[in-house]
N, C-alpha and C. Protein backbone atom coordinates (compact mmCIF):
# COMPACT_ATOMS: atom_id res chain seq x y z
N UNK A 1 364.94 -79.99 -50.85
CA UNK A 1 365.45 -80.41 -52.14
C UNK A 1 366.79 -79.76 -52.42
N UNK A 2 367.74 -80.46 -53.30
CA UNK A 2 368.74 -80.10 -53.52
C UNK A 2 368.54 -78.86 -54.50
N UNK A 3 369.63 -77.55 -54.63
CA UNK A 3 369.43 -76.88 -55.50
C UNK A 3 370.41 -77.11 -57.14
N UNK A 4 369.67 -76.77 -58.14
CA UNK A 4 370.62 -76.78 -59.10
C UNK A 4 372.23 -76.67 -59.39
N UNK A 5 372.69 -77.65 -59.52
CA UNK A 5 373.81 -77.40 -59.51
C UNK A 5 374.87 -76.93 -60.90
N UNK A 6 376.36 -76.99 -60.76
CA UNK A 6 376.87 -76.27 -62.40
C UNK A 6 376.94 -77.91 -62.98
N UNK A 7 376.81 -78.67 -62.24
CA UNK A 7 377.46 -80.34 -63.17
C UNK A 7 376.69 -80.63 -63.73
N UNK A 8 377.01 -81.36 -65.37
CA UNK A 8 376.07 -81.53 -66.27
C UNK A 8 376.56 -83.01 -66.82
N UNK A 9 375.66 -83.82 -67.20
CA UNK A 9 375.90 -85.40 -68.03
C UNK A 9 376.99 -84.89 -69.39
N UNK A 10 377.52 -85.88 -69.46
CA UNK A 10 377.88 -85.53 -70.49
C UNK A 10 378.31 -86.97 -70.48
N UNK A 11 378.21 -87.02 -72.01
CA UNK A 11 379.09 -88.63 -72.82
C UNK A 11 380.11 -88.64 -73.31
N UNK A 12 381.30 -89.98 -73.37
CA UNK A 12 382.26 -89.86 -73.88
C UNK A 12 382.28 -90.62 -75.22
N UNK A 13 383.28 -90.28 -76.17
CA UNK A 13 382.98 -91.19 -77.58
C UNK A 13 384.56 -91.45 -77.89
N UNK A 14 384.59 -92.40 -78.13
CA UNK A 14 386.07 -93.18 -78.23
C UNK A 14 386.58 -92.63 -80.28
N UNK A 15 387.15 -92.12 -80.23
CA UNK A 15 387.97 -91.26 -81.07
C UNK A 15 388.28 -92.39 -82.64
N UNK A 16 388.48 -93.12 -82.54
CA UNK A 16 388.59 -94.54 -83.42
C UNK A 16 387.32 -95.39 -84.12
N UNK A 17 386.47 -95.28 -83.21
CA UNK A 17 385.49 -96.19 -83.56
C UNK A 17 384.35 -95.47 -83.44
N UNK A 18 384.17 -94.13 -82.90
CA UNK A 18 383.12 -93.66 -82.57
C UNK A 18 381.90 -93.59 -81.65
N UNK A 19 382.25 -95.13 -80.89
CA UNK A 19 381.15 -95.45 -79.87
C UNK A 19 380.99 -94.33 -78.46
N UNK A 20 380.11 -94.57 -78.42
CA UNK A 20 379.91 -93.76 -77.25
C UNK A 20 380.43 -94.82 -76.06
N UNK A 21 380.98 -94.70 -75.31
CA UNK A 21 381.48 -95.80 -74.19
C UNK A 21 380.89 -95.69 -72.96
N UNK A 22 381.29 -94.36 -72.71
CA UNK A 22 381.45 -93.63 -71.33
C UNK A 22 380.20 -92.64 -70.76
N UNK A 23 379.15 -92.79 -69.71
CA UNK A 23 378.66 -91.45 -69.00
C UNK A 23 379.58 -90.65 -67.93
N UNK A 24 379.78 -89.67 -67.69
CA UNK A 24 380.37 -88.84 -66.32
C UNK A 24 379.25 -87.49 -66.43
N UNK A 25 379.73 -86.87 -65.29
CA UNK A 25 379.00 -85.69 -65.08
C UNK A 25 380.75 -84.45 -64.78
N UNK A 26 380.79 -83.62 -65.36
CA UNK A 26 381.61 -82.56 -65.17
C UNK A 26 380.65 -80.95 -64.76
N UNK A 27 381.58 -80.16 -64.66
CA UNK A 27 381.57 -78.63 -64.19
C UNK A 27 381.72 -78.09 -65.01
N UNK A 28 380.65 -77.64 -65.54
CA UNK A 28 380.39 -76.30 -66.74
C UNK A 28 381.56 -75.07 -66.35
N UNK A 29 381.52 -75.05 -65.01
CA UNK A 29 382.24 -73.13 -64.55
C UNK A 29 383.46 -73.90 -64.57
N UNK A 30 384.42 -75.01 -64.41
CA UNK A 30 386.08 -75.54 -63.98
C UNK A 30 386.11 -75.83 -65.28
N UNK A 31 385.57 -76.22 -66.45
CA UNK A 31 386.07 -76.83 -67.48
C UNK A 31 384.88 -76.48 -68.84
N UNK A 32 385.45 -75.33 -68.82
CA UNK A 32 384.44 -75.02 -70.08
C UNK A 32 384.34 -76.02 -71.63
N UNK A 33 385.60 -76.36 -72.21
CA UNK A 33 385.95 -76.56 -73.26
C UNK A 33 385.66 -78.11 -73.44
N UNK A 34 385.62 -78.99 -74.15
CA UNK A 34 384.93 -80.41 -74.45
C UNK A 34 386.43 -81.37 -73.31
N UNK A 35 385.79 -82.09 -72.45
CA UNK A 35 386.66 -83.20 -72.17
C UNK A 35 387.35 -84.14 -72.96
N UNK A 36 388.74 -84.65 -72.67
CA UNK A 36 389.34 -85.25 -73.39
C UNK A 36 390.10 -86.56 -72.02
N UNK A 37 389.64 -87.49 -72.28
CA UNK A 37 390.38 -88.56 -71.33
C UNK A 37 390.73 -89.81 -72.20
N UNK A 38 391.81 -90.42 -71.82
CA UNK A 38 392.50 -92.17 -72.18
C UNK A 38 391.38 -92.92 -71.89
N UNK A 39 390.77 -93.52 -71.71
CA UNK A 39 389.92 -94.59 -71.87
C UNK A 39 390.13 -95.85 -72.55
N UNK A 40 389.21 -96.96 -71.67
CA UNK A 40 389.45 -98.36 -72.52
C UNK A 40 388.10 -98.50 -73.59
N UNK A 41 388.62 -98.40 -74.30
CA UNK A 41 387.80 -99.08 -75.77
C UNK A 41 387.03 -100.65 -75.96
N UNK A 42 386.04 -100.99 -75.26
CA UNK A 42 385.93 -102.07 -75.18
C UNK A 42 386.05 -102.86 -76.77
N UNK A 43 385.09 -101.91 -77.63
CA UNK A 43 384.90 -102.49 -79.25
C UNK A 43 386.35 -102.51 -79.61
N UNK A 44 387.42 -101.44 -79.68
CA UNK A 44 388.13 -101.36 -80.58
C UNK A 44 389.43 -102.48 -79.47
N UNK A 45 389.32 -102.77 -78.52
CA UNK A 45 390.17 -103.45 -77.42
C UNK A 45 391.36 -103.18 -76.74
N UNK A 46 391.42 -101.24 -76.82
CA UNK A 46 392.43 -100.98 -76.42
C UNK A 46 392.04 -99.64 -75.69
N UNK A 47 393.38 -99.24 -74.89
CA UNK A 47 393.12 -97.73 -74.71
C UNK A 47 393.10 -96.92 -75.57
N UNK A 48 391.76 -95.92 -75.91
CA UNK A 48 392.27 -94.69 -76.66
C UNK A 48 391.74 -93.73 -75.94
N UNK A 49 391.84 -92.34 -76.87
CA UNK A 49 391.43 -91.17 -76.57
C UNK A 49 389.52 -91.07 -77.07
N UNK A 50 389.36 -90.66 -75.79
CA UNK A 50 387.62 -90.11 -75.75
C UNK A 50 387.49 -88.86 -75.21
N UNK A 51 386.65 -88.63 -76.27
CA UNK A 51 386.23 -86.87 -76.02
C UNK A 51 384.70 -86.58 -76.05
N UNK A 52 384.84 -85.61 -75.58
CA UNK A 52 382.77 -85.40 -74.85
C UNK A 52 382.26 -85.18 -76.28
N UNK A 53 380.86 -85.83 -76.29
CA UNK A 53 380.24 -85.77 -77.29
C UNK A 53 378.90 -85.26 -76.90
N UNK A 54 378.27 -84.76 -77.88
CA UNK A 54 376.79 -84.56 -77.56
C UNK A 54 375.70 -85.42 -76.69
């Protein structure tokens, strides 16, 4: 079996509209602080900014 690793789920939420859009998995130990990426907004129909949400 694989052992535990530092990468954890995390969701993205589009900054405008609030939706949650996005799943990824990141590195707790390389990136402590909440993710922030451009993303396409399908609801709102554009690129915006999404940041990790609960």
């Amino acid at each position: 079996m694989a052992a535990n690793g530092k990468r954890v789920k995390i969701t993205l939420a589009c900054t405008e509209c609030k939706q949650r859009n996005y799943n990824t998995m990141k590195n707790k130990q390389n990136t402590p602080d909440r993710l922030e990426m451009n993303k396409y907004c399908r609801f709102c129909r554009k690129h915006t900014l999404h940041r990790e949400s609960k």
